[in-house]
PDB file of N, CA and C in Angstrom:
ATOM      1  N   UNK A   1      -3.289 -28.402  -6.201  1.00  0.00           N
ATOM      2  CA  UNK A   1      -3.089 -27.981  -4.844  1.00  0.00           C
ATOM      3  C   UNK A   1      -1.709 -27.346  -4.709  1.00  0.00           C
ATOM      4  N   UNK A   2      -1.586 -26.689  -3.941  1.00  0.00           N
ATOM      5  CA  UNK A   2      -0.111 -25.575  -3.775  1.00  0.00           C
ATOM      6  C   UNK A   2      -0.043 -26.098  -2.117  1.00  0.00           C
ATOM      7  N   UNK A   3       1.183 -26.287  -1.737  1.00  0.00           N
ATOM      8  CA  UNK A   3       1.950 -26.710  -0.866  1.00  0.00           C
ATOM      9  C   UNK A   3       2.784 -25.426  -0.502  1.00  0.00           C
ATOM     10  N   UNK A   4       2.668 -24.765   1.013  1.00  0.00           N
ATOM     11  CA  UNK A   4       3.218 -23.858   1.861  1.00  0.00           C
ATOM     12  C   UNK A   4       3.734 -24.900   2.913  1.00  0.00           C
ATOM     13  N   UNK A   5       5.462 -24.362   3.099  1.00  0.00           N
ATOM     14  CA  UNK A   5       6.003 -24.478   3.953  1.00  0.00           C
ATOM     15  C   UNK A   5       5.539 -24.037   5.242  1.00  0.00           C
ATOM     16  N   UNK A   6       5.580 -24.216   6.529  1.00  0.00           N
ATOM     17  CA  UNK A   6       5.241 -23.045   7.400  1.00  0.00           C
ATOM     18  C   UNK A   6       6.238 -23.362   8.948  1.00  0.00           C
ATOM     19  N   UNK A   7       7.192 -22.484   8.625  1.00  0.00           N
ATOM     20  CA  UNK A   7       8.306 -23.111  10.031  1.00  0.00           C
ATOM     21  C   UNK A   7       7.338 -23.418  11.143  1.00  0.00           C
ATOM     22  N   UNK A   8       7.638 -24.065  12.212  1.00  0.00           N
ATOM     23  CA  UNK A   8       7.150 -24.109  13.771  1.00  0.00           C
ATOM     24  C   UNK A   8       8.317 -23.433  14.775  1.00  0.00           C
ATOM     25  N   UNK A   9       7.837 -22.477  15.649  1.00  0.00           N
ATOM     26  CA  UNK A   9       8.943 -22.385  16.842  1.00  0.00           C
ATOM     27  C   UNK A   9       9.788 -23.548  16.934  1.00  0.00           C
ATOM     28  N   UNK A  10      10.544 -23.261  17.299  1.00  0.00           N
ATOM     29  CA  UNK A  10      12.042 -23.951  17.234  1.00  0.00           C
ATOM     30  C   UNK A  10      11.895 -24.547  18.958  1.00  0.00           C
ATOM     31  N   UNK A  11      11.694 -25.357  19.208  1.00  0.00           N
ATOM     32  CA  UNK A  11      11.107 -26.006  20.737  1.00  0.00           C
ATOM     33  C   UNK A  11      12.100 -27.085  21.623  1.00  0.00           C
ATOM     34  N   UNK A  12      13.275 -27.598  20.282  1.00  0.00           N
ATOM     35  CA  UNK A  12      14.307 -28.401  20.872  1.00  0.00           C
ATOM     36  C   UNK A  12      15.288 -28.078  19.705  1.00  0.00           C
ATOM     37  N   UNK A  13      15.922 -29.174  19.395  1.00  0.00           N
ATOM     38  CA  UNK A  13      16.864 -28.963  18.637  1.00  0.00           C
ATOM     39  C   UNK A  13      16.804 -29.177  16.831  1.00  0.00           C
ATOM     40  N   UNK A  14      15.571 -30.222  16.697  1.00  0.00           N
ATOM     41  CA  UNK A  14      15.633 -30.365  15.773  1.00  0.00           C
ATOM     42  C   UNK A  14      14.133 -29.520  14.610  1.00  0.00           C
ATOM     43  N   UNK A  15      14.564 -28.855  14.010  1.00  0.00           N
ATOM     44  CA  UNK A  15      13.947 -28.316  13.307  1.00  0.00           C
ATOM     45  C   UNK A  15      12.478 -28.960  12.669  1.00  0.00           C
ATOM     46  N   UNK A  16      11.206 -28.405  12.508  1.00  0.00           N
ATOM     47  CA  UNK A  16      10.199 -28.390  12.150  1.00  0.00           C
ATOM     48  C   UNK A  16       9.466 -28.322  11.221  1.00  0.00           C
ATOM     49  N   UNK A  17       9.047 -28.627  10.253  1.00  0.00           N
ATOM     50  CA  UNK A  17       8.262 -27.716   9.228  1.00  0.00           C
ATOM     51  C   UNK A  17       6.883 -28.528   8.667  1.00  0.00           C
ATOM     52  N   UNK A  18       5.824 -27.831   8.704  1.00  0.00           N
ATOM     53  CA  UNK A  18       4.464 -28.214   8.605  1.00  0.00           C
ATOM     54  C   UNK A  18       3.942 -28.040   7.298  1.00  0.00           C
ATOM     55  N   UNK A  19       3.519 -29.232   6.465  1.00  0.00           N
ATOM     56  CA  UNK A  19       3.477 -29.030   4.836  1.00  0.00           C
ATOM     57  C   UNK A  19       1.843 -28.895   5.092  1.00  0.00           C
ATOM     58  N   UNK A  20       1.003 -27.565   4.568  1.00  0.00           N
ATOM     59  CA  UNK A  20      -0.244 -27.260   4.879  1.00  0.00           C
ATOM     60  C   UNK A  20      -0.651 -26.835   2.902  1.00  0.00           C
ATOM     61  N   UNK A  21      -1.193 -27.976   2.715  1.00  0.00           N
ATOM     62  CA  UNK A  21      -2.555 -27.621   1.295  1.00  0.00           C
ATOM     63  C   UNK A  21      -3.417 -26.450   1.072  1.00  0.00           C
ATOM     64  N   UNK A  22      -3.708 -25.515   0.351  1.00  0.00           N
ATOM     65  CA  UNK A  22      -4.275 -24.819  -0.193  1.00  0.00           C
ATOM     66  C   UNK A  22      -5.424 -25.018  -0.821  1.00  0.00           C
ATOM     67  N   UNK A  23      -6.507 -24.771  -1.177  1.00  0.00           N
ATOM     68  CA  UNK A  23      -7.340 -24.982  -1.958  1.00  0.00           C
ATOM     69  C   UNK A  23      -7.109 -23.914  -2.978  1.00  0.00           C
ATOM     70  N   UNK A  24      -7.379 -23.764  -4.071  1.00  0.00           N
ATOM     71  CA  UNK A  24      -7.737 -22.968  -5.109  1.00  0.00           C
ATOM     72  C   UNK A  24      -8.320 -21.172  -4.450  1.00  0.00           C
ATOM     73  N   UNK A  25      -9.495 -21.888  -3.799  1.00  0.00           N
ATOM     74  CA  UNK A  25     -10.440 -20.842  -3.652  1.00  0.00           C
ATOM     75  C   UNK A  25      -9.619 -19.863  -2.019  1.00  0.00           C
ATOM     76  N   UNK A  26      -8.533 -20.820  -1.350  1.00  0.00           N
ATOM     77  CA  UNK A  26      -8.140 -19.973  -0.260  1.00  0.00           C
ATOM     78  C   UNK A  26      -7.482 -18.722  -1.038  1.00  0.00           C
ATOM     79  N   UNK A  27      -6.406 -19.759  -2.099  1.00  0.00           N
ATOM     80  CA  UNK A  27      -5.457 -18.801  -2.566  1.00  0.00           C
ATOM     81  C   UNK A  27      -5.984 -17.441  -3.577  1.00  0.00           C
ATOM     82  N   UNK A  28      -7.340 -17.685  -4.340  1.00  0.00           N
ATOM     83  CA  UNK A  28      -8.018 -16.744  -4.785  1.00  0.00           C
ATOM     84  C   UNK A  28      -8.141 -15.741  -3.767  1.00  0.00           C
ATOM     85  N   UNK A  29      -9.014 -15.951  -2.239  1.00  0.00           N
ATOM     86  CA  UNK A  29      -8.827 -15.316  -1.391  1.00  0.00           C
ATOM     87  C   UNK A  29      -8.113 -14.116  -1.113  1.00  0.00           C
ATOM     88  N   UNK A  30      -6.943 -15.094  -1.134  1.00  0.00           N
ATOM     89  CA  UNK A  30      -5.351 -14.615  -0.317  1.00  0.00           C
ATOM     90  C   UNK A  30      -4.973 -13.305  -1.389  1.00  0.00           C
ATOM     91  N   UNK A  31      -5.084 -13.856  -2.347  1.00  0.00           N
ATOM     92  CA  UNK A  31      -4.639 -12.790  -3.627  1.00  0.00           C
ATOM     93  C   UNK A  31      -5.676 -11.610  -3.454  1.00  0.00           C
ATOM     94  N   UNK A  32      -6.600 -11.758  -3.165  1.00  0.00           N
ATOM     95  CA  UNK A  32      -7.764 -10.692  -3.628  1.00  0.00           C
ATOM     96  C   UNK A  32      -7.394  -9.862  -2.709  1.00  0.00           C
ATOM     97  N   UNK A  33      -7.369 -10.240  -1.050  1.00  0.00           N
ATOM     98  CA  UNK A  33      -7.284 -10.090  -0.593  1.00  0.00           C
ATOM     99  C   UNK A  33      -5.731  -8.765  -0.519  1.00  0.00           C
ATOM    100  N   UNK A  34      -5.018  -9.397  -1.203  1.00  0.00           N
ATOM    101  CA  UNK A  34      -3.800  -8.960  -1.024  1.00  0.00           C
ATOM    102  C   UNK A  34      -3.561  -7.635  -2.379  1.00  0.00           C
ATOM    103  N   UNK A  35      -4.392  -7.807  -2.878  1.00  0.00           N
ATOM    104  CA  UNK A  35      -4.566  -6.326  -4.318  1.00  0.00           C
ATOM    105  C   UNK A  35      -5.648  -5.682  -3.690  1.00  0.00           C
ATOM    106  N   UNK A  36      -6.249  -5.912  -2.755  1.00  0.00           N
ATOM    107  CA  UNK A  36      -7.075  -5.065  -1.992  1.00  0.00           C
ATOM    108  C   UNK A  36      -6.370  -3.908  -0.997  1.00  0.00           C
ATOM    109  N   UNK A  37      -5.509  -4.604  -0.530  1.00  0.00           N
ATOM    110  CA  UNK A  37      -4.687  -3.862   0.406  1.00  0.00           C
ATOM    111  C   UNK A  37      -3.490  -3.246  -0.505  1.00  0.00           C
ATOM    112  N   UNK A  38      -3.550  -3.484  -1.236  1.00  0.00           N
ATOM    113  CA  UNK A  38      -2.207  -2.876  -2.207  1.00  0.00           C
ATOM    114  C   UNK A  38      -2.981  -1.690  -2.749  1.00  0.00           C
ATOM    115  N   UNK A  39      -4.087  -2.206  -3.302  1.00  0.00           N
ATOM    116  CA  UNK A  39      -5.174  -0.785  -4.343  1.00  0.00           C
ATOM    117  C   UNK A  39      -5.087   0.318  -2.835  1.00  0.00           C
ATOM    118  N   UNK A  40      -5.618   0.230  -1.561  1.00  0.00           N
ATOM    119  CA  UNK A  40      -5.789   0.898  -0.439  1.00  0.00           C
ATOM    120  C   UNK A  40      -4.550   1.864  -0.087  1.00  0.00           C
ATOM    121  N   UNK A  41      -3.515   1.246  -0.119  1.00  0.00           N
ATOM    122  CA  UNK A  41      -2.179   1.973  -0.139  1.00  0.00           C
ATOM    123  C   UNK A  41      -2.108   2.700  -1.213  1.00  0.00           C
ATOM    124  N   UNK A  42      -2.367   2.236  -2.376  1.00  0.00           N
ATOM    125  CA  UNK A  42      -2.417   3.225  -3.749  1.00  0.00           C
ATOM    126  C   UNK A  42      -3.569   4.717  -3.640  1.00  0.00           C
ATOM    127  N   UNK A  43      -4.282   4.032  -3.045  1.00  0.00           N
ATOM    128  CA  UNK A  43      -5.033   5.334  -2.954  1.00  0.00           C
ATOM    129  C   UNK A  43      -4.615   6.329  -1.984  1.00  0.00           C
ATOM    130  N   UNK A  44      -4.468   5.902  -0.867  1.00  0.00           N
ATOM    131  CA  UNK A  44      -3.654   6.758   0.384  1.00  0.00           C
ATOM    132  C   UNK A  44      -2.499   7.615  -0.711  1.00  0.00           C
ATOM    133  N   UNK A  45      -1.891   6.853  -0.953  1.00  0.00           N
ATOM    134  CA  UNK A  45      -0.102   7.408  -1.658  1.00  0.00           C
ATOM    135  C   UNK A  45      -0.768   8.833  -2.930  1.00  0.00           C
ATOM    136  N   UNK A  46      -2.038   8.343  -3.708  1.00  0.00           N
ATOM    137  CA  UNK A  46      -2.303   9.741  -4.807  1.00  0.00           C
ATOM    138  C   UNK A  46      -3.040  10.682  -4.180  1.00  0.00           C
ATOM    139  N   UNK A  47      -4.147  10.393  -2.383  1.00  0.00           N
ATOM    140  CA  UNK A  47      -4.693  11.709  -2.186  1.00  0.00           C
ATOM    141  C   UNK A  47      -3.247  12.279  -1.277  1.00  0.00           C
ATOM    142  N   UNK A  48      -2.162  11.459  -0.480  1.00  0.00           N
ATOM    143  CA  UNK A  48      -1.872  12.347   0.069  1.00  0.00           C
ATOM    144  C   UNK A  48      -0.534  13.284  -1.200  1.00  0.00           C
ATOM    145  N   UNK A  49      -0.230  12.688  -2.215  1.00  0.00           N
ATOM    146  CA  UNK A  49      -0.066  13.531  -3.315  1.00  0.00           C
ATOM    147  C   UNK A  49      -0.505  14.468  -3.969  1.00  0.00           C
ATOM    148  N   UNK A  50      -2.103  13.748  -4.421  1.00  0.00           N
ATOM    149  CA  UNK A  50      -2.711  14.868  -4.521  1.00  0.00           C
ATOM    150  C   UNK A  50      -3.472  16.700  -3.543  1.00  0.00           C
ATOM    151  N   UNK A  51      -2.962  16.338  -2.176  1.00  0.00           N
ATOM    152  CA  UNK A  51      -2.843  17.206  -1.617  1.00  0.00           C
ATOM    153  C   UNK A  51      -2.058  18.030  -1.658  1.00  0.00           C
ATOM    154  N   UNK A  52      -0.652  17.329  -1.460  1.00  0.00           N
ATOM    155  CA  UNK A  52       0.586  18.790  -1.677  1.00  0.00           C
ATOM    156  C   UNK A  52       0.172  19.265  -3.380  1.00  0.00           C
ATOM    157  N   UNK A  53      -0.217  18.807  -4.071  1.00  0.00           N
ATOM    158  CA  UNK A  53      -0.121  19.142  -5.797  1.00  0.00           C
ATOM    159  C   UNK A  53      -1.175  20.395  -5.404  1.00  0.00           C
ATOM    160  N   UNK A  54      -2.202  20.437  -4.856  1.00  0.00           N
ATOM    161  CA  UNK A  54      -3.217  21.512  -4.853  1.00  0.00           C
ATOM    162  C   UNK A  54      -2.568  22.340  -3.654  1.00  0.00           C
ATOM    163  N   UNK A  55      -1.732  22.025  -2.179  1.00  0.00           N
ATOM    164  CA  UNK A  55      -1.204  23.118  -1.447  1.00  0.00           C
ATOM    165  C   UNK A  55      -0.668  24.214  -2.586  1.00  0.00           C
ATOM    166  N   UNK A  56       0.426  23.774  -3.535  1.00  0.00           N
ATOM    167  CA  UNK A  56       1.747  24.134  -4.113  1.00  0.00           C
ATOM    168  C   UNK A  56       0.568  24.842  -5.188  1.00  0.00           C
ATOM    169  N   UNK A  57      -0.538  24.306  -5.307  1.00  0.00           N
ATOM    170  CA  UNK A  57      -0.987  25.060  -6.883  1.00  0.00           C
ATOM    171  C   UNK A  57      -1.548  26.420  -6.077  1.00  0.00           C
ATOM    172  N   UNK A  58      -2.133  26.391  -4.430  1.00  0.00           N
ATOM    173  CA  UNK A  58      -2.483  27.199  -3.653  1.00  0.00           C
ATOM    174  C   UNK A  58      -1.411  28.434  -3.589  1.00  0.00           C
ATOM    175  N   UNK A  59      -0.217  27.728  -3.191  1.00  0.00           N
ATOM    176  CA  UNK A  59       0.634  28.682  -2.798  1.00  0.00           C
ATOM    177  C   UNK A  59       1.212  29.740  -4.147  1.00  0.00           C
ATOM    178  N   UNK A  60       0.803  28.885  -5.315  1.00  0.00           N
ATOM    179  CA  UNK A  60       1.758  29.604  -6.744  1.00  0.00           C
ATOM    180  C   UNK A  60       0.600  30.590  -6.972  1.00  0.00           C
ATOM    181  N   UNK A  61      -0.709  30.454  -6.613  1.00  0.00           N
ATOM    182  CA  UNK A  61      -1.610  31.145  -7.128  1.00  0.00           C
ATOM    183  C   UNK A  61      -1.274  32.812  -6.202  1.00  0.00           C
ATOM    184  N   UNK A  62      -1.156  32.106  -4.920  1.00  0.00           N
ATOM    185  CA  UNK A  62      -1.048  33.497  -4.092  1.00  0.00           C
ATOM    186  C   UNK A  62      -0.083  34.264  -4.601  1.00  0.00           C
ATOM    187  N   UNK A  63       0.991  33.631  -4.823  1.00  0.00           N
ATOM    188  CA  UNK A  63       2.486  34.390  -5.145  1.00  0.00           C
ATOM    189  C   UNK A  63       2.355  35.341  -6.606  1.00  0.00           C
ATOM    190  N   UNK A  64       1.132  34.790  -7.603  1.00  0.00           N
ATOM    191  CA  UNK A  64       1.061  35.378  -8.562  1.00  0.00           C
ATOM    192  C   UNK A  64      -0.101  36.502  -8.141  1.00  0.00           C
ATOM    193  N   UNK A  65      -1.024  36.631  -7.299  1.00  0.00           N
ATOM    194  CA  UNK A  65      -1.890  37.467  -7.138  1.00  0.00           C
ATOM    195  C   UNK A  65      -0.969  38.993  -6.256  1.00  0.00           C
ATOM    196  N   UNK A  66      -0.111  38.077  -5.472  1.00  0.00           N
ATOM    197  CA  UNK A  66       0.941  39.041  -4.669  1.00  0.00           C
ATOM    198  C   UNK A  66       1.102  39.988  -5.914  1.00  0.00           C
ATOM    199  N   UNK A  67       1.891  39.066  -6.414  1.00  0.00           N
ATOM    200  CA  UNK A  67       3.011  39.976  -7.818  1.00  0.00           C
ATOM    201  C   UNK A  67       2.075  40.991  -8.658  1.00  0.00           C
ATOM    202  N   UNK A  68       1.009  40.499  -8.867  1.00  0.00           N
ATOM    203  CA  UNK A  68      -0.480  41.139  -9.663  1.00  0.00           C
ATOM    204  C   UNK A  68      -0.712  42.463  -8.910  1.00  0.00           C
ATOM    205  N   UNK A  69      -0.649  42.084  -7.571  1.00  0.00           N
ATOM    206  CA  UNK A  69      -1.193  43.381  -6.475  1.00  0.00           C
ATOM    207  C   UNK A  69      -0.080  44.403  -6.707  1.00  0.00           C
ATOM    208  N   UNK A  70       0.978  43.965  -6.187  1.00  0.00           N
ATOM    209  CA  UNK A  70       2.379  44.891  -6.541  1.00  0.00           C
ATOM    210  C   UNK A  70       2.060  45.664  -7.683  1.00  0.00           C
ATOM    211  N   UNK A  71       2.184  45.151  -9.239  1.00  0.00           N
ATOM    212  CA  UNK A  71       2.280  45.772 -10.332  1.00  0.00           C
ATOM    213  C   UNK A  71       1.371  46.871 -10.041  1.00  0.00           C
ATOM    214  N   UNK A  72       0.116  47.095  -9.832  1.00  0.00           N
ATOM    215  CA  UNK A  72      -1.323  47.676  -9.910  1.00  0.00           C
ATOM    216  C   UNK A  72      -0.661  48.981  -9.846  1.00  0.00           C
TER     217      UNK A  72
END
């Protein structure tokens, strides 16, 4: 069993703290849970990367068709 601290509002003067048990299977949960939302951010972070990578491959293509047109 894994033991979390968990403060309480502060309600008078003397300080609080609530010792709350885990099971195995919460903390499997918690974790899965928590590389789920991490993988989700990972994906956000490479399409909106992979967007500027294809703007910039957009924009180099034009600049070389420009230069192509010029020469002609």
């Amino acid at each position: 069993m894994t033991y979390d601290r968990i403060p309480e509002p502060i309600t008078d003067t003397r300080m609080k703290d609530e010792v709350r048990m885990l099971m195995p299977e919460d903390l499997s949960r918690i974790r899965s849970n928590e590389l789920m939302d991490e993988a989700h951010r990972q994906r956000l972070a490479r399409q909106i990367s992979a967007g500027r990578w294809w703007r910039w491959l957009a924009d180099y293509a034009g600049r070389r068709a420009e230069r192509a047109a010029r020469c002609s």
